[in-house]
Structures are given as structure tokens and as C-alpha cells.
Protein backbone atom coordinates (compact mmCIF):
# COMPACT_ATOMS: atom_id res chain seq x y z
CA UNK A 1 18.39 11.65 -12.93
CA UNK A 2 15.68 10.30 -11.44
CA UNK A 3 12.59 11.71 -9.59
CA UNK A 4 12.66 10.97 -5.81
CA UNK A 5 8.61 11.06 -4.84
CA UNK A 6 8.53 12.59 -1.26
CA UNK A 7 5.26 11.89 -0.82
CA UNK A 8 2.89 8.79 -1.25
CA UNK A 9 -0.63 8.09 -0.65
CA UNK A 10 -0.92 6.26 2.04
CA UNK A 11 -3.32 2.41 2.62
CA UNK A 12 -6.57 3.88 4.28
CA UNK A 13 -7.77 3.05 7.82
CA UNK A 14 -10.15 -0.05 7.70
CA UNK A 15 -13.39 1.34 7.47
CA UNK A 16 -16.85 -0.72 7.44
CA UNK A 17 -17.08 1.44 4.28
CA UNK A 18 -13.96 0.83 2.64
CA UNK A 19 -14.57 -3.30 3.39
CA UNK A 20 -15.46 -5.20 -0.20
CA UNK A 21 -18.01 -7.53 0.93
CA UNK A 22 -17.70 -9.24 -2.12
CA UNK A 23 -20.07 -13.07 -0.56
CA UNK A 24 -19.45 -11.40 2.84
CA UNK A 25 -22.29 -8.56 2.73
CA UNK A 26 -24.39 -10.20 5.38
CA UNK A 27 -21.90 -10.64 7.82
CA UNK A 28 -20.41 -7.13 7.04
CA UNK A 29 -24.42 -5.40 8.12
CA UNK A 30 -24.04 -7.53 11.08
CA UNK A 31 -20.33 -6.22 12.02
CA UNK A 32 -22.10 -2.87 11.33
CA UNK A 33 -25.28 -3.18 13.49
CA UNK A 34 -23.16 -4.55 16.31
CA UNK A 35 -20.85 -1.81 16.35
CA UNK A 36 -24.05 0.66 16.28
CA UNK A 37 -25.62 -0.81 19.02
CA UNK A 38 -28.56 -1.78 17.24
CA UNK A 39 -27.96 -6.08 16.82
CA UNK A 40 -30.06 -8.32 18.98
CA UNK A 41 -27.22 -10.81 19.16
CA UNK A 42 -24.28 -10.12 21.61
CA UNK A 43 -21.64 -12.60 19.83
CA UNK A 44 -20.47 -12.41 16.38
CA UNK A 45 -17.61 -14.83 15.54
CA UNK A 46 -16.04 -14.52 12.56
CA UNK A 47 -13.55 -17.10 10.60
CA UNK A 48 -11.43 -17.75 7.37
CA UNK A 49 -8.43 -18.22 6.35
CA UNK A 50 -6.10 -15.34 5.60
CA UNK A 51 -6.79 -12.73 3.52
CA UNK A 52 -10.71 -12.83 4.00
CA UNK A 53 -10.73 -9.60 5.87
CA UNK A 54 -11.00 -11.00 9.67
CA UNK A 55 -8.58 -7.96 10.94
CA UNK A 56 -10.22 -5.52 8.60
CA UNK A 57 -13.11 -5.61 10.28
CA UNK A 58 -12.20 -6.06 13.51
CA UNK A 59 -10.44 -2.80 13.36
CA UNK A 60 -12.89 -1.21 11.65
CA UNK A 61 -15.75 -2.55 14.11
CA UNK A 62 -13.77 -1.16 17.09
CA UNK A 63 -13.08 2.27 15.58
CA UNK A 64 -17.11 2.69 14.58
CA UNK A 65 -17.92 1.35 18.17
CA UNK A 66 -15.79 3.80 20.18
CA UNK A 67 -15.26 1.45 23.56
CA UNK A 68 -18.62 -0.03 23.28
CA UNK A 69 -17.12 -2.86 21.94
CA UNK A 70 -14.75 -6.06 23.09
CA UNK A 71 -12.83 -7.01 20.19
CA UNK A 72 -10.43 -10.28 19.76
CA UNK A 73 -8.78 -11.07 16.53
CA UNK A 74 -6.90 -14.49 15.84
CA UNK A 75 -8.12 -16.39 18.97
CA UNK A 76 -6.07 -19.46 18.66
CA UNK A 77 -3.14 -17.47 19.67
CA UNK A 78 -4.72 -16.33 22.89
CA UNK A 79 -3.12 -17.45 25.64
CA UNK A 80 -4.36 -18.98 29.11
CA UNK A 81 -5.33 -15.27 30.57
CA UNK A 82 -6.68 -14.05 27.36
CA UNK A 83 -8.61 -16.88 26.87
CA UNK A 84 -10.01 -15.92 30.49
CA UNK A 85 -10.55 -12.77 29.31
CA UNK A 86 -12.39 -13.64 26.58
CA UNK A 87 -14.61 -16.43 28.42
CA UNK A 88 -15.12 -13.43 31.28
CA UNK A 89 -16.17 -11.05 28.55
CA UNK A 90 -18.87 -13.29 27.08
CA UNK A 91 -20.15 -14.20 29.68
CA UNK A 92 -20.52 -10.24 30.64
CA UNK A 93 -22.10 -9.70 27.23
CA UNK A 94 -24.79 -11.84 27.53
CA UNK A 95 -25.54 -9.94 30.77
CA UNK A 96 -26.33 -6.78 29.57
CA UNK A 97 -22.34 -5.20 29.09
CA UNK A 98 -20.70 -4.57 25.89
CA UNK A 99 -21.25 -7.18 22.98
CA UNK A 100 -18.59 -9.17 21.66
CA UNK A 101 -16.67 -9.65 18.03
CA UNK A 102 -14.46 -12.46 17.71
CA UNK A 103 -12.41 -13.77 14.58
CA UNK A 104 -10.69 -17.12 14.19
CA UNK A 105 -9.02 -18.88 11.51
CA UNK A 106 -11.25 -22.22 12.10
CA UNK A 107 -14.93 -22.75 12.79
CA UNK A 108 -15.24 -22.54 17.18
CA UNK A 109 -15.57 -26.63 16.99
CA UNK A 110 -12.32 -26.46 15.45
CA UNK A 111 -10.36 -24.06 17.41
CA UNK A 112 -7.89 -24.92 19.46
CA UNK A 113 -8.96 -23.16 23.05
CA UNK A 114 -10.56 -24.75 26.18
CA UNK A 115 -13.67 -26.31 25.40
CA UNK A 116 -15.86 -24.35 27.21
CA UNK A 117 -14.80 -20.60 25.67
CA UNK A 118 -14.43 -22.63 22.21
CA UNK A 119 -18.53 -23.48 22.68
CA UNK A 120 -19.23 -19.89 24.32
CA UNK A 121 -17.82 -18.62 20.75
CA UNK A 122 -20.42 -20.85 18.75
CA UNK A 123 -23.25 -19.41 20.92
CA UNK A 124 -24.10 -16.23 18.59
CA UNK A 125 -23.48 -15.80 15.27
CA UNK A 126 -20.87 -17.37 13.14
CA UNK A 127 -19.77 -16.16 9.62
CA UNK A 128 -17.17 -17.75 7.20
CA UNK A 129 -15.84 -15.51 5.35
CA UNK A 130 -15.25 -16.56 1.69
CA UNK A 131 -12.03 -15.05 -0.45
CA UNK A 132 -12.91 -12.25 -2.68
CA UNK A 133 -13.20 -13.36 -6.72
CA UNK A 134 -10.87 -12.16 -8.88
CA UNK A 135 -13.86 -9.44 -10.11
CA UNK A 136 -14.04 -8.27 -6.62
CA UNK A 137 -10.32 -7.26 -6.77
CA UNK A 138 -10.39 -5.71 -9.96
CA UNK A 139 -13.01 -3.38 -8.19
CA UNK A 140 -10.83 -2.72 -5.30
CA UNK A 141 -7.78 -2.74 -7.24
CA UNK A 142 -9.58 -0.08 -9.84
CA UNK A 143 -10.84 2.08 -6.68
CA UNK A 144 -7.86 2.02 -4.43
CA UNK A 145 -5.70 3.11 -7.97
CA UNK A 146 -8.38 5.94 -8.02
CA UNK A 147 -7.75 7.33 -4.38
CA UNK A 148 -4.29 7.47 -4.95
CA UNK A 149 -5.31 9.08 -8.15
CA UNK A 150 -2.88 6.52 -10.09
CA UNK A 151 -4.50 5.96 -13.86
CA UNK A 152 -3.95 2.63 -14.85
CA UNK A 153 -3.65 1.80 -18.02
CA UNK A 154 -5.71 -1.26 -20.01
CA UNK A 155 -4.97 -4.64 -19.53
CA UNK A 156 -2.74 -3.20 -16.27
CA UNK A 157 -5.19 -4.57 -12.98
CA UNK A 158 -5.49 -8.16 -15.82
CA UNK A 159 -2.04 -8.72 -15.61
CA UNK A 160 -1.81 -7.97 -12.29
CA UNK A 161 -4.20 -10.61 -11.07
CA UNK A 162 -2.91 -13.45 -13.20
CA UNK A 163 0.59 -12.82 -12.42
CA UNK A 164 1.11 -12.31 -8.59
CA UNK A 165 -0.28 -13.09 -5.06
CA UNK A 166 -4.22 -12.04 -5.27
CA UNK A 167 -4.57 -11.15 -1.06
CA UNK A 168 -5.56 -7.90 -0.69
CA UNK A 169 -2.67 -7.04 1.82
CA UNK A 170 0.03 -8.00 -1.08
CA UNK A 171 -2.08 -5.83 -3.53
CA UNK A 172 -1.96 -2.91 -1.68
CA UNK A 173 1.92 -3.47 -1.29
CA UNK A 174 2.48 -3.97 -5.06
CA UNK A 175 0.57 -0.71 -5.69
CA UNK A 176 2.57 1.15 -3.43
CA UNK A 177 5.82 -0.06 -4.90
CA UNK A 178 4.11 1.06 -8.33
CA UNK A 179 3.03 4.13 -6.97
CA UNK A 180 6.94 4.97 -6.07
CA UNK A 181 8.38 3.44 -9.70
CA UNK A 182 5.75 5.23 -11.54
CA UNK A 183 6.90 8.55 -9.71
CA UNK A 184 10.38 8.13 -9.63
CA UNK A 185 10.41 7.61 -13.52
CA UNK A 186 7.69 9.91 -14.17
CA UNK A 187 5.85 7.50 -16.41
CA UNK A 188 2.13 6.58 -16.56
CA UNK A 189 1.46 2.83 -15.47
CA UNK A 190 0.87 0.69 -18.48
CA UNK A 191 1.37 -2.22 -19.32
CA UNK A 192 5.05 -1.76 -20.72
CA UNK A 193 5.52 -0.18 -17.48
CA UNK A 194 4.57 -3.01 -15.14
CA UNK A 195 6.44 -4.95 -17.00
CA UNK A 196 9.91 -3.39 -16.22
CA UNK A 197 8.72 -2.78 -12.81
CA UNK A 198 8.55 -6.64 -11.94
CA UNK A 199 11.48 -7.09 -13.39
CA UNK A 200 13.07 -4.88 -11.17
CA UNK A 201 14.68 -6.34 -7.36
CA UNK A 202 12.98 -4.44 -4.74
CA UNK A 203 14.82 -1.72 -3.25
């Protein structure tokens, strides 16, 4: 019979600490100085493509700020009145009220939104943020394993990485669904382990 695990750890909040910054450190300590308060600019736009941590710290920013913050993730999708908003809230930041973070999946030249919020977005500052290397998710592979208190055995975050989807949103997924197999069976995770897991349909 097998062990039913009641409890698992679950993902942690986005935090500005728990972000890897991996090539992304500068725009991370200006996410962080705009959420304190203490950033001379009143526009940060951020864009990548998916994965990079856009909603990560957008969450993160607007926990840290507490309200003193206007926060819009994945502007293409805004429609006509958010787009409004967003133009209205801009325009209100670089007056004196709250300051604004912005994230995008295109440079603001590129977006598709009406060209005058598209330009208001390119008026601060603009980060690209680049994918994390596969070193970088070893790290956050190694320390989210860690906080779950999960020992992995050697070769285990290797194979991982050269095997399946490398986003950090499907990581944390797989290690969940480890988390659960390794429980259920009461087995360490090693590399025989892993094995028989991804062999296994998901249930």
C-alpha cells in the first residue's frame, strides 16, 4: 500500500527576494527602489517573452509597495478602458501620484496599444528581461528542493534540465509532482527514481 502525503510544501509568494536575477539584477534594484519609494523615475516598463519573470515581479513589486503602487502586467491584452486607465495613470505619475510598473511581452514600439500610451510606456525606464541560463536554474532548482526540504540526489537537477521544459513555472510543477511520488512511495529522489517517475501518466 502506498503512502498518501497529506501535506505538501507549497510554491512561495513572489518575493523581490525569492526573484533569481540571473542578467536581470539591474532591473530587479530598480523594481525594488520603485516599490520603496526611493527611484527618481516614475515609469518602469518591463518586457520578455514568457518565462522571464514579468508577473513575478509585478506581484512581488505590488505586495512590497502596499497601494503605493499602479501595477499592469501583459499590456497588450488591455482593453480600450484599461488602456485609458493606464494612459490616465501615467500621466498622474509624472505629476506627483503613485509611480508606475508596467510589463509587456514586446518592446513599447512594438506593442500593440494606441500610439500615444504605447510612447507614454517608453518614457521611463525599459528593461528586457533575458531567460535565466541553465546554471541559474540549477540554483533555483537546488534552493527551491531545499525549502521543501526534498534531497536530491546527484546527477537528479542534470537530468532534469536536459530532459524537460526549462521555464521556471513548469519546474516548480515537476517538483511538486516529485514531491507527491517521492512521498507516496517513500523513496529518496535519485536518479533511478526520476526515472520511473516520468515514466509514469500524470494522475
Amino acid at each position: 500500500m502506498q503512502q498518501l502525503p497529506l501535506e505538501i510544501s507549497r510554491p512561495p509568494e513572489p518575493t523581490l527576494d525569492n526573484f533569481i536575477p540571473g542578467a536581470n539584477a539591474e532591473a530587479l534594484a530598480r523594481v525594488r527602489a520603485l516599490a520603496a519609494g526611493v527611484l527618481d523615475e516614475t515609469i518602469v516598463y518591463l518586457w520578455g517573452r514568457a518565462g522571464t519573470g514579468r508577473s513575478h515581479l509585478l506581484q512581488a513589486a505590488a505586495r512590497a509597495a502596499a497601494g503605493r503602487l499602479v501595477c499592469a502586467d501583459d499590456v497588450s491584452a488591455l482593453d480600450a478602458s484599461g488602456q485609458q486607465a493606464l494612459f490616465n495613470a501615467i500621466n498622474a505619475a509624472r505629476a506627483g501620484d503613485p509611480p508606475v510598473l508596467a510589463a509587456g511581452d514586446a518592446p513599447p514600439a512594438q506593442l500593440a496599444l494606441r500610439a500615444d500610451l504605447a510612447s507614454r510606456l517608453g518614457w521611463g525606464l525599459v528593461y528586457q528581461l533575458q531567460p535565466l541560463t541553465d546554471a541559474h536554474k540549477a540554483e533555483w532548482l537546488s534552493a527551491e528542493a531545499r525549502r521543501r526540504g526534498l534531497p536530491l540526489g546527484d546527477g537528479v537537477i542534470d537530468y532534469l534540465l536536459t530532459r524537460l521544459p526549462r521555464d521556471l513555472p513548469s519546474l516548480a510543477t515537476l517538483l511538486e509532482r516529485l514531491d507527491r511520488y517521492a512521498l507516496a512511495r517513500k523513496r529518496p529522489i535519485t536518479l533511478p527514481l526520476v526515472r520511473e517517475f516520468l515514466q509514469t501518466p500524470p494522475q
